[in-house]
Protein backbone atom coordinates (compact mmCIF):
# COMPACT_ATOMS: atom_id res chain seq x y z
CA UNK A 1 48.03 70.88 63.98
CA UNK A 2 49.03 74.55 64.43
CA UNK A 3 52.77 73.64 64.60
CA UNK A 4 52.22 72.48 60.81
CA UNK A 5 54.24 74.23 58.31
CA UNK A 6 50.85 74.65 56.04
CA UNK A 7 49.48 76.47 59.03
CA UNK A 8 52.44 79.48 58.51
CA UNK A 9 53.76 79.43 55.43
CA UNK A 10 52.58 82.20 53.11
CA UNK A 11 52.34 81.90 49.65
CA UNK A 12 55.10 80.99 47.42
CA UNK A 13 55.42 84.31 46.07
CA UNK A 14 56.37 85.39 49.39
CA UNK A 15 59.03 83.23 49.51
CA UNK A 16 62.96 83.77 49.64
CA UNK A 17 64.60 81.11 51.63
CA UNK A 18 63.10 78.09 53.65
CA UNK A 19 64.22 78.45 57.30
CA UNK A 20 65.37 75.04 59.24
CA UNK A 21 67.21 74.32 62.34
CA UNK A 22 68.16 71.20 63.79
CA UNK A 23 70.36 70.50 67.00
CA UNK A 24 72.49 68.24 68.61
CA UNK A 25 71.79 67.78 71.77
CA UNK A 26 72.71 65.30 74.19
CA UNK A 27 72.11 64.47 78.69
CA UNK A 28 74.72 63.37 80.63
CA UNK A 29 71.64 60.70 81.49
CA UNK A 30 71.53 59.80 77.63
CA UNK A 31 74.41 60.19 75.42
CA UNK A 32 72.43 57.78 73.22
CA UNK A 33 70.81 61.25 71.57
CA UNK A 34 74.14 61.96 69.67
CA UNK A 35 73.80 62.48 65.91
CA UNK A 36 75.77 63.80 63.47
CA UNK A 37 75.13 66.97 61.45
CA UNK A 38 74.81 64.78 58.76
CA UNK A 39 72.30 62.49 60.21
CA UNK A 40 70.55 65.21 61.69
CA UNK A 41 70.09 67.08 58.07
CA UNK A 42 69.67 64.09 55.88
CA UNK A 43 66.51 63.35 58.11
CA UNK A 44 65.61 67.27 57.17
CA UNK A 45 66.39 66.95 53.83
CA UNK A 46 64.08 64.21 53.57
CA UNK A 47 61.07 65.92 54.49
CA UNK A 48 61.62 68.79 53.00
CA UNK A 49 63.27 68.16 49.48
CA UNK A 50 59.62 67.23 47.28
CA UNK A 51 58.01 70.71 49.16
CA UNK A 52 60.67 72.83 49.50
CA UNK A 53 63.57 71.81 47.14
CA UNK A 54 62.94 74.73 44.56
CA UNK A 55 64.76 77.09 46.95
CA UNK A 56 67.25 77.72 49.14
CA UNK A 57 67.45 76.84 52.37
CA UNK A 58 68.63 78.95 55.75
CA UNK A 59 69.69 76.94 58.83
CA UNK A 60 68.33 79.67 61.18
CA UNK A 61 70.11 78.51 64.17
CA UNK A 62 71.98 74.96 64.77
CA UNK A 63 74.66 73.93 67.03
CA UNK A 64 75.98 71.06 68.91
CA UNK A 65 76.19 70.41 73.03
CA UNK A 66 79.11 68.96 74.62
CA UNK A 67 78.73 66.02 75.29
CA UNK A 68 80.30 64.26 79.04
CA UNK A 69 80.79 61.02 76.77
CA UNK A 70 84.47 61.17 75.89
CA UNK A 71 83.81 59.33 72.60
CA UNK A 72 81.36 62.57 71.53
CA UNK A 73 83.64 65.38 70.31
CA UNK A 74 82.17 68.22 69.60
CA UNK A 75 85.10 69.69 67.28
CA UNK A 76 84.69 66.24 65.63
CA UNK A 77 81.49 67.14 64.93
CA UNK A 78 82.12 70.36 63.69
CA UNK A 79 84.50 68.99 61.05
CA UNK A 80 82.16 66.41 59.92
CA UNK A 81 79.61 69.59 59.62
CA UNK A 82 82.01 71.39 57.10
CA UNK A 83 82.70 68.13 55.84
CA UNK A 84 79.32 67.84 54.39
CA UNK A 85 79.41 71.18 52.91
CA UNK A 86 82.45 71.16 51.05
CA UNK A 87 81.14 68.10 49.52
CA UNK A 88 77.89 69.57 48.81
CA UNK A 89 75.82 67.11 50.21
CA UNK A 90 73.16 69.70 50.86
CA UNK A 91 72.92 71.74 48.23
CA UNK A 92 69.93 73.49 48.83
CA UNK A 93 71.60 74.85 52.14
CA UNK A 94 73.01 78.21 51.51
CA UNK A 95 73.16 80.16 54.53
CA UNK A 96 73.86 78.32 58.27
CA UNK A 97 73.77 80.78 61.79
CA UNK A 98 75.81 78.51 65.22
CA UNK A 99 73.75 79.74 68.01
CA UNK A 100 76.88 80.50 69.76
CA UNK A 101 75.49 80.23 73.94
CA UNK A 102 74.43 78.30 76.16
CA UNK A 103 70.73 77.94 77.69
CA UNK A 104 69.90 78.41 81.28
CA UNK A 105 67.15 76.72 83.24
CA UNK A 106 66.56 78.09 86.88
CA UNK A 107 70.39 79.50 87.30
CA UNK A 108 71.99 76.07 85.30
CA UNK A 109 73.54 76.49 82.00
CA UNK A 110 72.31 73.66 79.61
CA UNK A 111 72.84 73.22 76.13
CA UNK A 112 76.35 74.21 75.95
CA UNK A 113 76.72 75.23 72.29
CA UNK A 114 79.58 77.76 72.87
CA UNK A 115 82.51 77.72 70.10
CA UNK A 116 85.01 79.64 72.45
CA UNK A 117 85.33 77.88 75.49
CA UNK A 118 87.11 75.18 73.74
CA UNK A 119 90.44 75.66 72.05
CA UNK A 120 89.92 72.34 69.81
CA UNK A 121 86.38 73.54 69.19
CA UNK A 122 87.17 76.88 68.35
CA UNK A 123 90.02 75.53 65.98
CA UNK A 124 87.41 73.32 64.25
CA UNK A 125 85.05 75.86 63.46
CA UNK A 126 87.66 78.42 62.22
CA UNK A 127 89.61 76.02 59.96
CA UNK A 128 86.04 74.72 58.90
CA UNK A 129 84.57 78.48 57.96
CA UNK A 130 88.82 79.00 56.31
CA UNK A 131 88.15 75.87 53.86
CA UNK A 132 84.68 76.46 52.85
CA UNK A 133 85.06 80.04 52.16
């Protein structure tokens, strides 16, 4: 399978960091998709700990959507996300990038993972980088 790691990963003396990413995305058609960061990154973790756990990891890019489903906060979500840091539940992550936009398809922003354009959202993520500094 060319999208196997074994396919592009060079040889271990190459290696600094392992690179991950893992989103949360949701549809307004299926708010079913929802997962927290910590659901999302155990799953990671769990493929990845017997090959990779010897060093540390780099969430490349990551973020969450807003979700239409009232029940689906996003700044929720970004508290639960510091949440898991500050009690080092992934201790092989060391270094995590929010890909801070949103993605357009023909004209139509999807995938809004912008921190700004939410006060409570913005608030979350500040107090969250603030407490795990």
């Amino acid at each position: 399978n060319w999208a196997d790691y074994r396919c592009m990963m060079p040889s271990a003396q190459y290696i600094d960091m392992i690179g991950l990413t893992g989103y949360n995305f949701v549809t307004p058609e299926d708010t079913t998709t929802w997962r927290s960061f910590q659901e999302i990154y155990s799953d990671i973790e769990q493929n990845y700990k017997d090959k990779f756990g010897d060093w540390a990891w780099i969430i490349s890019e990551f973020g969450c959507e807003t979700s239409t489903d009232p029940t689906q906060s996003k700044a929720e979500w970004i508290t639960g996300m510091f949440d898991c840091f500050e009690k080092g539940m992934f201790p092989n992550i060391k270094v995590a990038i929010w890909f801070n936009c949103s993605d357009y398809v023909n004209g139509v922003a999807t995938n809004d993972l912008n921190l700004e354009k939410d006060k409570e959202v913005y608030t979350a993520f500040k107090e969250g980088i603030a407490k795990t500094q």
